[in-house]
Every structure is written in structure tokens, then in C-alpha cells.
C-alpha atoms as a PDB file:
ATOM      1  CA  UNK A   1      85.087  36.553-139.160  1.00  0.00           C
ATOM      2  CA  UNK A   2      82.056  38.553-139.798  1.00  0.00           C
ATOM      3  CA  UNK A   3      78.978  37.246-141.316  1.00  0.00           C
ATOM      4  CA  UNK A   4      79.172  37.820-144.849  1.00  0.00           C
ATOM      5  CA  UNK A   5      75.807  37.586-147.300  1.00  0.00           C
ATOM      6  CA  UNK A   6      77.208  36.377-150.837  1.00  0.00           C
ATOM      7  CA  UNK A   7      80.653  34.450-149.402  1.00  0.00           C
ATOM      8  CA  UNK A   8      82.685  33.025-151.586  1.00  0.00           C
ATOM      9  CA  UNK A   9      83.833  29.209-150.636  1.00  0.00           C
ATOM     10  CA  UNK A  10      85.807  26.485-151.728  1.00  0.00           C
ATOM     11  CA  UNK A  11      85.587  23.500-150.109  1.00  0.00           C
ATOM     12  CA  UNK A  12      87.562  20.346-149.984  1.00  0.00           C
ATOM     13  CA  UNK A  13      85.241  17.601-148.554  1.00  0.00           C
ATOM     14  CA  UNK A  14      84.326  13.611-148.355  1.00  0.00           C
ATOM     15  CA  UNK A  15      80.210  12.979-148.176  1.00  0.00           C
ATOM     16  CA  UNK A  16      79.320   9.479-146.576  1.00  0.00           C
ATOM     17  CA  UNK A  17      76.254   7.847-146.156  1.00  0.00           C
ATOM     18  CA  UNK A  18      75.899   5.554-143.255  1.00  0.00           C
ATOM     19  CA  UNK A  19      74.052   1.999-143.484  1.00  0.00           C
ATOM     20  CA  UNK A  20      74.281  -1.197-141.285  1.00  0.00           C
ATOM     21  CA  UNK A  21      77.231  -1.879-142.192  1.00  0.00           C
ATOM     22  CA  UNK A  22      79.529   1.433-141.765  1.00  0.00           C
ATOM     23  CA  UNK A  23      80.245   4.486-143.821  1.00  0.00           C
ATOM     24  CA  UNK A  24      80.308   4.442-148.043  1.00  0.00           C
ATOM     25  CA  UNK A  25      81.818   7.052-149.245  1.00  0.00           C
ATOM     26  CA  UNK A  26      79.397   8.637-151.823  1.00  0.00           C
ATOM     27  CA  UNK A  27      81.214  11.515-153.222  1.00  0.00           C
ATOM     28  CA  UNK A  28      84.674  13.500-153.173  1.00  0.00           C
ATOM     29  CA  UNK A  29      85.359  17.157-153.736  1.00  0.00           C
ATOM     30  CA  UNK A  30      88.906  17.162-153.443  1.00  0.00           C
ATOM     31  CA  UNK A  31      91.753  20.017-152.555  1.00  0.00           C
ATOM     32  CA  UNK A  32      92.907  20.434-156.517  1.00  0.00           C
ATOM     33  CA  UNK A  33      88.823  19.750-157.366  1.00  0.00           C
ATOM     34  CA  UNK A  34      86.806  21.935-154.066  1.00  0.00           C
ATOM     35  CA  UNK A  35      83.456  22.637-154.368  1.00  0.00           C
ATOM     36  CA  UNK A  36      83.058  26.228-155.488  1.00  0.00           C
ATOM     37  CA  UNK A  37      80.180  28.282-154.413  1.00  0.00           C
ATOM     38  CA  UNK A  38      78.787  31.824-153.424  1.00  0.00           C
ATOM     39  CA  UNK A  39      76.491  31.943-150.207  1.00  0.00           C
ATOM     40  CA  UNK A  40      73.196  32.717-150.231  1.00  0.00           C
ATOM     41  CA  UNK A  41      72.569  31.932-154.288  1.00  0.00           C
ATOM     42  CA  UNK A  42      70.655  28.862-153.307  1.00  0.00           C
ATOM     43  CA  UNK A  43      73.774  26.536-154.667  1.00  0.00           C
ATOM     44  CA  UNK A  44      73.652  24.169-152.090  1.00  0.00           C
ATOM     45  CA  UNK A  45      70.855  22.726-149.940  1.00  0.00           C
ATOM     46  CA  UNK A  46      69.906  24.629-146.818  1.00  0.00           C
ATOM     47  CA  UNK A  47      71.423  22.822-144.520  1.00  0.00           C
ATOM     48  CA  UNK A  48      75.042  22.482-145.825  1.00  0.00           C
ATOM     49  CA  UNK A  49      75.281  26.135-146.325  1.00  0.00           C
ATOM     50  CA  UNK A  50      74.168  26.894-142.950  1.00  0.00           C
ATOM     51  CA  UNK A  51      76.709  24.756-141.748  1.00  0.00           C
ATOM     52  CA  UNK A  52      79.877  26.005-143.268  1.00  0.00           C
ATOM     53  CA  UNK A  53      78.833  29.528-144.088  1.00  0.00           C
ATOM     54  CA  UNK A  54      80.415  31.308-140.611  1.00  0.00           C
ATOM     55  CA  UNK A  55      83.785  28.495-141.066  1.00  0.00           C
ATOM     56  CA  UNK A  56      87.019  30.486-142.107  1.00  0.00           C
ATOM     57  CA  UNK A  57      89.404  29.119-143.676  1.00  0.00           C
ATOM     58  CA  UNK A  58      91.644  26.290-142.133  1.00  0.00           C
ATOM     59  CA  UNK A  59      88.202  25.397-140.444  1.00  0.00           C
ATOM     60  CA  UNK A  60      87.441  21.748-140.302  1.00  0.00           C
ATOM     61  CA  UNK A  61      83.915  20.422-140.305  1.00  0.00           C
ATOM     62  CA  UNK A  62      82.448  17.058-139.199  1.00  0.00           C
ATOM     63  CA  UNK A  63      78.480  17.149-139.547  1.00  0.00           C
ATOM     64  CA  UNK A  64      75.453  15.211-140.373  1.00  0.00           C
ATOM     65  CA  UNK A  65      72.275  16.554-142.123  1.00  0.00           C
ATOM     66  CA  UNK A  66      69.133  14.497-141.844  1.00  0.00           C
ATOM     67  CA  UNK A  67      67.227  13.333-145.022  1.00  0.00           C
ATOM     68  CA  UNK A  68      64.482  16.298-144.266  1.00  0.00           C
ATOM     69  CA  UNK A  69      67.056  18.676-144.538  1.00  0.00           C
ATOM     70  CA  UNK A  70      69.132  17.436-147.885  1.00  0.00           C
ATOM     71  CA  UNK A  71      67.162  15.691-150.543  1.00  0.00           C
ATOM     72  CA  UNK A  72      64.302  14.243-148.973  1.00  0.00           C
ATOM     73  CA  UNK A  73      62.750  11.032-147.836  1.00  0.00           C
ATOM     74  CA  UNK A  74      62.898   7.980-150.260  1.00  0.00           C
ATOM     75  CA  UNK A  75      59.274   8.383-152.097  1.00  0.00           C
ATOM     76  CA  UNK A  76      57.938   5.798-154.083  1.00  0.00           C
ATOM     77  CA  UNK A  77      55.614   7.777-155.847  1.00  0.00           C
ATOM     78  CA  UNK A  78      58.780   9.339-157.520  1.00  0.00           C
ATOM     79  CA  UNK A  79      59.147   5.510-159.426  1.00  0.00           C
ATOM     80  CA  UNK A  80      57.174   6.568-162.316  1.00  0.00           C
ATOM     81  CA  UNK A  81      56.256   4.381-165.768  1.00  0.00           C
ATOM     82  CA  UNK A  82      56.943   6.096-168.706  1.00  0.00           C
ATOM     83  CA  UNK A  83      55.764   4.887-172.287  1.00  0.00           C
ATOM     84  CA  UNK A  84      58.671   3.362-174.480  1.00  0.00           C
ATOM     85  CA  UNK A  85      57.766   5.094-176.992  1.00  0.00           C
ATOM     86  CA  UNK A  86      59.597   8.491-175.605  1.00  0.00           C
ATOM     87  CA  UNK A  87      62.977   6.478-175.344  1.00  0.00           C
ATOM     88  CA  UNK A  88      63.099   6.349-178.983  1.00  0.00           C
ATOM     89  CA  UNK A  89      65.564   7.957-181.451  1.00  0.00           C
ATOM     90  CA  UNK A  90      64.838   7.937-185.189  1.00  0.00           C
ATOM     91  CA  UNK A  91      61.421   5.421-184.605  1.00  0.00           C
ATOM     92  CA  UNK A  92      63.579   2.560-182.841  1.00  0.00           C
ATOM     93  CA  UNK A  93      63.856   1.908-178.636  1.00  0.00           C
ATOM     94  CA  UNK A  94      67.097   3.098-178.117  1.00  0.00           C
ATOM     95  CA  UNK A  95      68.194  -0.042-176.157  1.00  0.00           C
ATOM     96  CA  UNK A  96      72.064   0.980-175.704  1.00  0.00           C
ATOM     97  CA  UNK A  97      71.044   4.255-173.119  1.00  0.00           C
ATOM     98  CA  UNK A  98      67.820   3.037-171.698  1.00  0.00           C
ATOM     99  CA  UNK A  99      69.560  -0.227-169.628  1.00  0.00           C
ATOM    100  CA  UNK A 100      68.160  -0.958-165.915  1.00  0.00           C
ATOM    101  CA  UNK A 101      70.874   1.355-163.988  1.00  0.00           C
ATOM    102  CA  UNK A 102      71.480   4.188-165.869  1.00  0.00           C
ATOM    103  CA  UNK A 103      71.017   8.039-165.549  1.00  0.00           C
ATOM    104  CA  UNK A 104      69.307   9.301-167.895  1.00  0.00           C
ATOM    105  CA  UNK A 105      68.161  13.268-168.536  1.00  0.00           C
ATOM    106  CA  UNK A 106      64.270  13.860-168.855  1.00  0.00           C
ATOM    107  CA  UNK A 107      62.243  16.933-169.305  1.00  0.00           C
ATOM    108  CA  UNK A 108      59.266  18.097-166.864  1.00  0.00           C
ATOM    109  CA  UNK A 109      56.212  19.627-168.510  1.00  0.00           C
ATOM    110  CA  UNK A 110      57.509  22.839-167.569  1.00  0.00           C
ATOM    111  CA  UNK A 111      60.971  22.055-169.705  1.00  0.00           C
ATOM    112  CA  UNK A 112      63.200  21.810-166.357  1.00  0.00           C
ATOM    113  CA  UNK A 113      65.722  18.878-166.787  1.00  0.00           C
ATOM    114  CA  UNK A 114      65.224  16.231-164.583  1.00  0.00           C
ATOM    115  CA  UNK A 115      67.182  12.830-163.812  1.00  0.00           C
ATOM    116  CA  UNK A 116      65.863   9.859-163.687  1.00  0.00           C
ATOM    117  CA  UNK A 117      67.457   5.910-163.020  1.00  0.00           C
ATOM    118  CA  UNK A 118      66.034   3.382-164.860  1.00  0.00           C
ATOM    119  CA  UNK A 119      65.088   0.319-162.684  1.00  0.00           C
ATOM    120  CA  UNK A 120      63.038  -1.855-165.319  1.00  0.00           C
ATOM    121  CA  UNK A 121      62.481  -2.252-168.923  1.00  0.00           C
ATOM    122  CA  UNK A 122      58.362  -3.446-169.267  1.00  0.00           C
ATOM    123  CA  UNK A 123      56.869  -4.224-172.524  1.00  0.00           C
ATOM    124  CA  UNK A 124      55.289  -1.000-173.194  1.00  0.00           C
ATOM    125  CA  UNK A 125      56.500   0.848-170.012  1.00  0.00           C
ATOM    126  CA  UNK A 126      60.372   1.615-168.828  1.00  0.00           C
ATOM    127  CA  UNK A 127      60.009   1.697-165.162  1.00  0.00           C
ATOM    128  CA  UNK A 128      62.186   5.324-164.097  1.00  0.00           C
ATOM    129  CA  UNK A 129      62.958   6.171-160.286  1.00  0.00           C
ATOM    130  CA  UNK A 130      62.942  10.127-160.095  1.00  0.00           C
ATOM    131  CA  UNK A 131      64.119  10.345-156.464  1.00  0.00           C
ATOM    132  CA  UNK A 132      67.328  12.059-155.639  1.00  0.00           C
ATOM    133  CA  UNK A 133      70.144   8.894-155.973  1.00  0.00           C
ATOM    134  CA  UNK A 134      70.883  10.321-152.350  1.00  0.00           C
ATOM    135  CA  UNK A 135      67.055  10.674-151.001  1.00  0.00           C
ATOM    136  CA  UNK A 136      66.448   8.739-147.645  1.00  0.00           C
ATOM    137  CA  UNK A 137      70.153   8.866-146.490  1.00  0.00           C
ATOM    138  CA  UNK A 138      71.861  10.651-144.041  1.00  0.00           C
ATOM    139  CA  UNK A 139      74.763  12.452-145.238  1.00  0.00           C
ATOM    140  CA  UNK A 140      77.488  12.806-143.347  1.00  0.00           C
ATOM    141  CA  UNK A 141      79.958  15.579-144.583  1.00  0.00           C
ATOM    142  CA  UNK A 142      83.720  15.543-143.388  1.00  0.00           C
ATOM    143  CA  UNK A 143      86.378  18.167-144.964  1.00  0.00           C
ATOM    144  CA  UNK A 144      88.022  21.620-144.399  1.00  0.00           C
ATOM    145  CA  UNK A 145      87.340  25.108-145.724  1.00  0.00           C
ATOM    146  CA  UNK A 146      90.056  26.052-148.237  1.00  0.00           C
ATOM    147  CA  UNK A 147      88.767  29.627-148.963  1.00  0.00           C
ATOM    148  CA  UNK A 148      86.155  31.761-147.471  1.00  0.00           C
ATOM    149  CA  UNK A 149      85.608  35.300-147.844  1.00  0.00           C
ATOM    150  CA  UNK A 150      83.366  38.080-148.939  1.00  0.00           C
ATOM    151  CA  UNK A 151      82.464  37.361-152.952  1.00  0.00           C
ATOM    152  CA  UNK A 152      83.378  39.458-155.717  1.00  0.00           C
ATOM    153  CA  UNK A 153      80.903  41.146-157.901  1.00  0.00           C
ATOM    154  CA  UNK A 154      82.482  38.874-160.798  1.00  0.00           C
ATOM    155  CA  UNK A 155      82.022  35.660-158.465  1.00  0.00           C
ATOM    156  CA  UNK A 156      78.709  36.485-158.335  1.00  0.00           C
ATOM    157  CA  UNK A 157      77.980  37.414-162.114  1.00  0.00           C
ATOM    158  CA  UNK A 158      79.892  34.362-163.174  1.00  0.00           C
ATOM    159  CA  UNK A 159      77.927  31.681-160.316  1.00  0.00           C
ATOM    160  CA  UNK A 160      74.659  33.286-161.666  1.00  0.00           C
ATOM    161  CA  UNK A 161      75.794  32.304-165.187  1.00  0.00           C
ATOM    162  CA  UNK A 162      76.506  28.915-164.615  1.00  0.00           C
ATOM    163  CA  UNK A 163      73.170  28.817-162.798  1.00  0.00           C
ATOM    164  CA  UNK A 164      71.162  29.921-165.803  1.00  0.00           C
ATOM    165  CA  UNK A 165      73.130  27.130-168.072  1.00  0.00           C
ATOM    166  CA  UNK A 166      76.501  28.922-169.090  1.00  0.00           C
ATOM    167  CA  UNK A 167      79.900  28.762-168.103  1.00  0.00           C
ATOM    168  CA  UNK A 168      80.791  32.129-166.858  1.00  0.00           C
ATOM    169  CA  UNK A 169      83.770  32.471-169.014  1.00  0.00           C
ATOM    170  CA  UNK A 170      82.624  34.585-171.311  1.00  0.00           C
ATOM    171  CA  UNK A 171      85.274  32.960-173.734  1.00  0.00           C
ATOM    172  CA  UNK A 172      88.078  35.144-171.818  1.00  0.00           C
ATOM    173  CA  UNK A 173      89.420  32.296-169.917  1.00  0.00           C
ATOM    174  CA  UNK A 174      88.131  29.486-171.462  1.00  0.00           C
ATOM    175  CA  UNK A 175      89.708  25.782-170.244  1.00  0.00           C
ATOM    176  CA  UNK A 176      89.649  26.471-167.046  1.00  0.00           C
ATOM    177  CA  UNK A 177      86.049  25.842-166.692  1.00  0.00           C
ATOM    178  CA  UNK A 178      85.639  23.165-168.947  1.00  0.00           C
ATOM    179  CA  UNK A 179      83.684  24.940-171.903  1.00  0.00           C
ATOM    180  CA  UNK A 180      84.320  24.804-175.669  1.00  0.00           C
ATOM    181  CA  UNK A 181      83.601  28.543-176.224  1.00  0.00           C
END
């Protein structure tokens, strides 16, 4: 198949990470569920696209991107203390979201959303790891190519869309993305 610019894909795969003591499987995009995307939109990392972007479909893939070339190495300059006082909701700590283990949503300076895990409650401080949950590993990515071919103008309007925070619908269709339009 030729080398297309803005391919559409769908993508049926199993992600694994590897440690001492085998593979965990990390995350599923499965063949009723595939990861949707359109090449060259900066969807995916680097890596992943270059990988599967000349498969056609039926291909299979079997392929391991280093930590450099998905999320990055573990940093622990990313485990940040925040004051309490932002985790609060109407004047009072809001002690049912911000538990040791949980994901929760922050805002940059800038206003880009951010997530963050929170690893320790402090006095004055909550103690918030902003590193990818998937920094420092090795991901190893295992699946098959359900659909590859050039994208539509509409593929691209609509992955552009959800990019910039909306659904892509445009209330036509709505359900099967999800949305409440």
C-alpha cells in the first residue's frame, strides 16, 4: 500500500509493560473498542505511529518502544507539593477525591489540563506525582490493524474536533460517540 499522509486507522491492540517478573498487561483496545486515529495529527506518540502507519489491514504487529520514545523517563522532579488549600471545594479539604492513589485533573499556568496521582496527604501539602502513570516503562504493543486507509476530509474535521475538546458529532449522530449533545 502506498504511503498515505492523514491515514485513517483502527486498531485492535494489547499494551504490556515488562518488569522482573513477566508481562502486565496495562491497557486493551479491543476489536468492538479499536483505537481510532488519523496519521500525522500528532494523536499518538511518535513512535507508535511510525510503527503501524505503512501496516494494511490484516497486518499484525509485535513491537517495543523504549521509554525515550513514549512518555519519558520516570522524573522525580515531576512529584510536586501542592498547598491543600487548592483541593478545597466550598472552604473545606475535599477529603473524598484527594485520597493517596487517585487521578485527579489539575490546571497548568497556561490553563492546559494536566493529571496528576496523589501519593501523600501532608499537613499543609498533598504530595502529587505528575509523571505519565506509564513514564519509565517499556511498552510493548501486540495487536492487528483492523482498518487502514487514506482519511476522509470528515475523518479529519471530526479528529481535529475531538482534539480541540468536542466530540465531532455535531449532534447528527450523537450516541455513537458518547456525547450528550
Amino acid at each position: 500500500m502506498e504511503t498515505v499522509e492523514n491515514k485513517y486507522m483502527a486498531i485492535a491492540y494489547k499494551l504490556y509493560v515488562t518488569d522482573e517478573e513477566g508481562k502486565d498487561l496495562v491497557e486493551e483496545a479491543t476489536l468492538d473498542r479499536p483505537f481510532q486515529f488519523v496519521t500525522g495529527l500528532g494523536i499518538t506518540f511518535n513512535e507508535f505511529e511510525l510503527q503501524v502507519k505503512d501496516l494494511n489491514k490484516g497486518d499484525s504487529f509485535d513491537f517495543t518502544v523504549s521509554p525515550e520514545n513514549a512518555y519519558g523517563e520516570y522524573d522525580e522532579e515531576y512529584v510536586i507539593e501542592l498547598p491543600k488549600n487548592i483541593f478545597e471545594v466550598d472552604g473545606k479539604f475535599d477529603d473524598e477525591r484527594v485520597v493517596p492513589g487517585n487521578v485527579l485533573p489539575l490546571l497548568d499556568s497556561t490553563g492546559n489540563q494536566l493529571n496528576g496521582v496523589v501519593i501523600e496527604i501532608k499537613e499543609e501539602v498533598v504530595v502529587m506525582d505528575m509523571n505519565h502513570p506509564l513514564a519509565g516503562e517499556e511498552l510493548n504493543f501486540v495487536g492487528t490493524i483492523l482498518e487502514a486507509r487514506p482519511a476522509s476530509i470528515k475523518e479529519m474535521e471530526e479528529m481535529a474536533e475531538s482534539l480541540s475538546g468536542g466530540c465531532g458529532c455535531s449532534g447528527e449522530d450523537c450516541g455513537s460517540c458518547g456525547c450528550e449533545c
